[in-house]
N, C-alpha and C. Protein backbone atom coordinates (compact mmCIF):
# COMPACT_ATOMS: atom_id res chain seq x y z
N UNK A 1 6.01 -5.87 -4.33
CA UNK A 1 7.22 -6.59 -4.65
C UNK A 1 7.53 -7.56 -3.51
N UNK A 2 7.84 -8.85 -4.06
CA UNK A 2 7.87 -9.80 -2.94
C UNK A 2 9.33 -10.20 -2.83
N UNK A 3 9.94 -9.74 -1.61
CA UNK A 3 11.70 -9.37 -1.16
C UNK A 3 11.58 -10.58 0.31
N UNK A 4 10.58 -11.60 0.34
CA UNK A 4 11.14 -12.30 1.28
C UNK A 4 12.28 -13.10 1.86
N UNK A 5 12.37 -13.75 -0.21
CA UNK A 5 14.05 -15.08 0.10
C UNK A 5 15.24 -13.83 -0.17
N UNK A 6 15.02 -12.37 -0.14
CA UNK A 6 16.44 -11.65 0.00
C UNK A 6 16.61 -11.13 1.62
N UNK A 7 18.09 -11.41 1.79
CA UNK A 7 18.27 -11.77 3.39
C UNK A 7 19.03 -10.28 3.77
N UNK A 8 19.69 -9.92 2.94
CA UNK A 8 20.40 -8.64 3.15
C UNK A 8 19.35 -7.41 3.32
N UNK A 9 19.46 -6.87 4.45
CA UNK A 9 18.24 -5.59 4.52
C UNK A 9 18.87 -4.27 3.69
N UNK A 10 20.28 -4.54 3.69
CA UNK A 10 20.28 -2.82 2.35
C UNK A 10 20.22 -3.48 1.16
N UNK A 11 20.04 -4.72 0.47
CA UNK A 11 20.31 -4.79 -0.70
C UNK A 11 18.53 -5.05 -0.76
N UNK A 12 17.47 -5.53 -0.13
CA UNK A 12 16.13 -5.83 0.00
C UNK A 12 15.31 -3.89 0.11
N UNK A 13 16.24 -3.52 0.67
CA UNK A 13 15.73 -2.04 0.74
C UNK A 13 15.53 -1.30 -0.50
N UNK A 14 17.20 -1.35 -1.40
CA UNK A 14 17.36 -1.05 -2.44
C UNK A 14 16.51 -1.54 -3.65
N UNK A 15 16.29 -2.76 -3.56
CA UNK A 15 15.42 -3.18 -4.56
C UNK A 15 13.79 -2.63 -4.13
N UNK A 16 13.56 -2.36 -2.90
CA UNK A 16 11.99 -2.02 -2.65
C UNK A 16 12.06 -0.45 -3.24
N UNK A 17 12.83 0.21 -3.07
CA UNK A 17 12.70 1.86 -3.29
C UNK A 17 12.92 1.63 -4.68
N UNK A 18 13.46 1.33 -5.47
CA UNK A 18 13.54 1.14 -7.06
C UNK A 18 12.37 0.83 -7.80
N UNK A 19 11.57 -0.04 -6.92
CA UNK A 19 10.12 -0.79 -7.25
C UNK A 19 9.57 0.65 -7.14
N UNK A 20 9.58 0.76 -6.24
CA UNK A 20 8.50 1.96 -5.68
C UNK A 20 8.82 3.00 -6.06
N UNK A 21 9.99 3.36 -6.95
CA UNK A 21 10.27 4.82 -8.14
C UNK A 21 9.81 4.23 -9.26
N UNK A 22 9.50 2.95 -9.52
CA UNK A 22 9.19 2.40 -10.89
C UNK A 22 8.07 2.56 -11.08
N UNK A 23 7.32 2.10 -10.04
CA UNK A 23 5.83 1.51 -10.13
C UNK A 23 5.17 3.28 -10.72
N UNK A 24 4.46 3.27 -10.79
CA UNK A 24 3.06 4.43 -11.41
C UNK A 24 2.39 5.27 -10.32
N UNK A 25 2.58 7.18 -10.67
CA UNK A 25 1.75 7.53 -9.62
C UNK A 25 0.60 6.85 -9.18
N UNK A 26 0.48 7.11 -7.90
CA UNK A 26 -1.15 6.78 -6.69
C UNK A 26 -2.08 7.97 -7.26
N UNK A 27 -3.41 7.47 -7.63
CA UNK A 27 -4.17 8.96 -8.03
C UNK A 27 -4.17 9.89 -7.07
N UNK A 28 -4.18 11.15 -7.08
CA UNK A 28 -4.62 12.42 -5.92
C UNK A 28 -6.26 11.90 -6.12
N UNK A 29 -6.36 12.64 -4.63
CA UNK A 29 -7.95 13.16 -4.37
C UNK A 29 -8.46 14.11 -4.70
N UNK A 30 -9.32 14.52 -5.06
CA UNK A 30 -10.07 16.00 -5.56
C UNK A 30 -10.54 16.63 -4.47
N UNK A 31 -10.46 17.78 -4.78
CA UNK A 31 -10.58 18.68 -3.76
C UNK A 31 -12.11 18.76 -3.38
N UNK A 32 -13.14 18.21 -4.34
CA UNK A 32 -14.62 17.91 -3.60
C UNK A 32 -14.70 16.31 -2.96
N UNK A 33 -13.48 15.32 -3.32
CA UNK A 33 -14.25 14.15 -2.65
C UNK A 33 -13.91 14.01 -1.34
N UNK A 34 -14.25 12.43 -0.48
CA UNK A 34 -14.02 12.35 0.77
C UNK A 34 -12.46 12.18 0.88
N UNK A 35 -12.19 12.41 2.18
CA UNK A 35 -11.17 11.90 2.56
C UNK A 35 -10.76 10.25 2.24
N UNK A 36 -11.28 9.79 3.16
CA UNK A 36 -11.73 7.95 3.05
C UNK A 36 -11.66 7.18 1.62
N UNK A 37 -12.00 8.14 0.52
CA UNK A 37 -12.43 7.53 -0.50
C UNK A 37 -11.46 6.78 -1.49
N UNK A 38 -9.80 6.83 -1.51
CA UNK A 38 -9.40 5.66 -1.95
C UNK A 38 -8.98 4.82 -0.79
N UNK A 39 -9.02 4.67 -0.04
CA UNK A 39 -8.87 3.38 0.94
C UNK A 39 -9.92 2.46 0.11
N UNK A 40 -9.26 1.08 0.54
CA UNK A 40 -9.80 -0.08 0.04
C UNK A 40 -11.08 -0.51 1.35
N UNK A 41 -11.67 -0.64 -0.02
CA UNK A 41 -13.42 -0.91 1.60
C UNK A 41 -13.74 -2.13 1.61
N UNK A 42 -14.22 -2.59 3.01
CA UNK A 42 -14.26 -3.88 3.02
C UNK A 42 -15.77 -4.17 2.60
N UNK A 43 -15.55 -5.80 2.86
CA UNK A 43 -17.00 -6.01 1.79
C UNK A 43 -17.99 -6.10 3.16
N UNK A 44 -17.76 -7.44 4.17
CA UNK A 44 -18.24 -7.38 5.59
C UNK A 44 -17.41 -7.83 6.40
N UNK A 45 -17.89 -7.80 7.42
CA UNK A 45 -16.45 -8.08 8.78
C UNK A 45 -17.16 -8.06 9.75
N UNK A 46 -16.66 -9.09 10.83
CA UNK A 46 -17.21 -9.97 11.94
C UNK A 46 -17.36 -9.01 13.02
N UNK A 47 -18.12 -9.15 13.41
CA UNK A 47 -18.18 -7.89 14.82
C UNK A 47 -17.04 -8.26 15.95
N UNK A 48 -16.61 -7.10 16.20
CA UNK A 48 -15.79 -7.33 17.00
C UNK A 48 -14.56 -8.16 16.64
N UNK A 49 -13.75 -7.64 15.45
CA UNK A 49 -12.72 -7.74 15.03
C UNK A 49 -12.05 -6.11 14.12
N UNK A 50 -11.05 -5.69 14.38
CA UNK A 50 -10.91 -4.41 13.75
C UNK A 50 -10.19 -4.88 12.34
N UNK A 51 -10.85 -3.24 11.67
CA UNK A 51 -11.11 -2.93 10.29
C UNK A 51 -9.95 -3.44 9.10
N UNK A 52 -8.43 -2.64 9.88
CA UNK A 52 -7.41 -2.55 9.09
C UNK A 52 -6.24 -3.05 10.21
């Protein structure tokens, strides 16, 4: 949700937590996969610049 042109931080708050009761569970992980495994993976990346 993009709350940049709202200037008020409780009324920008309010609208982010509403989004974010709206929006759709995040899947769980299964108890056999990795940890790591829904993080978003990168495709390649420059040496010597960090990941996230």
């Amino acid at each position: 949700m993009n709350t940049k042109k709202i200037t008020d931080r409780t009324e920008r708050k309010k609208l982010k937590r509403a989004a974010r009761h709206k929006a759709p569970a995040k899947p769980k992980r299964g108890s056999g996969v990795a940890r790591g495994s829904l993080k978003r993976k990168l495709r390649k990346m420059a040496q010597g610049t960090r990941k996230r």
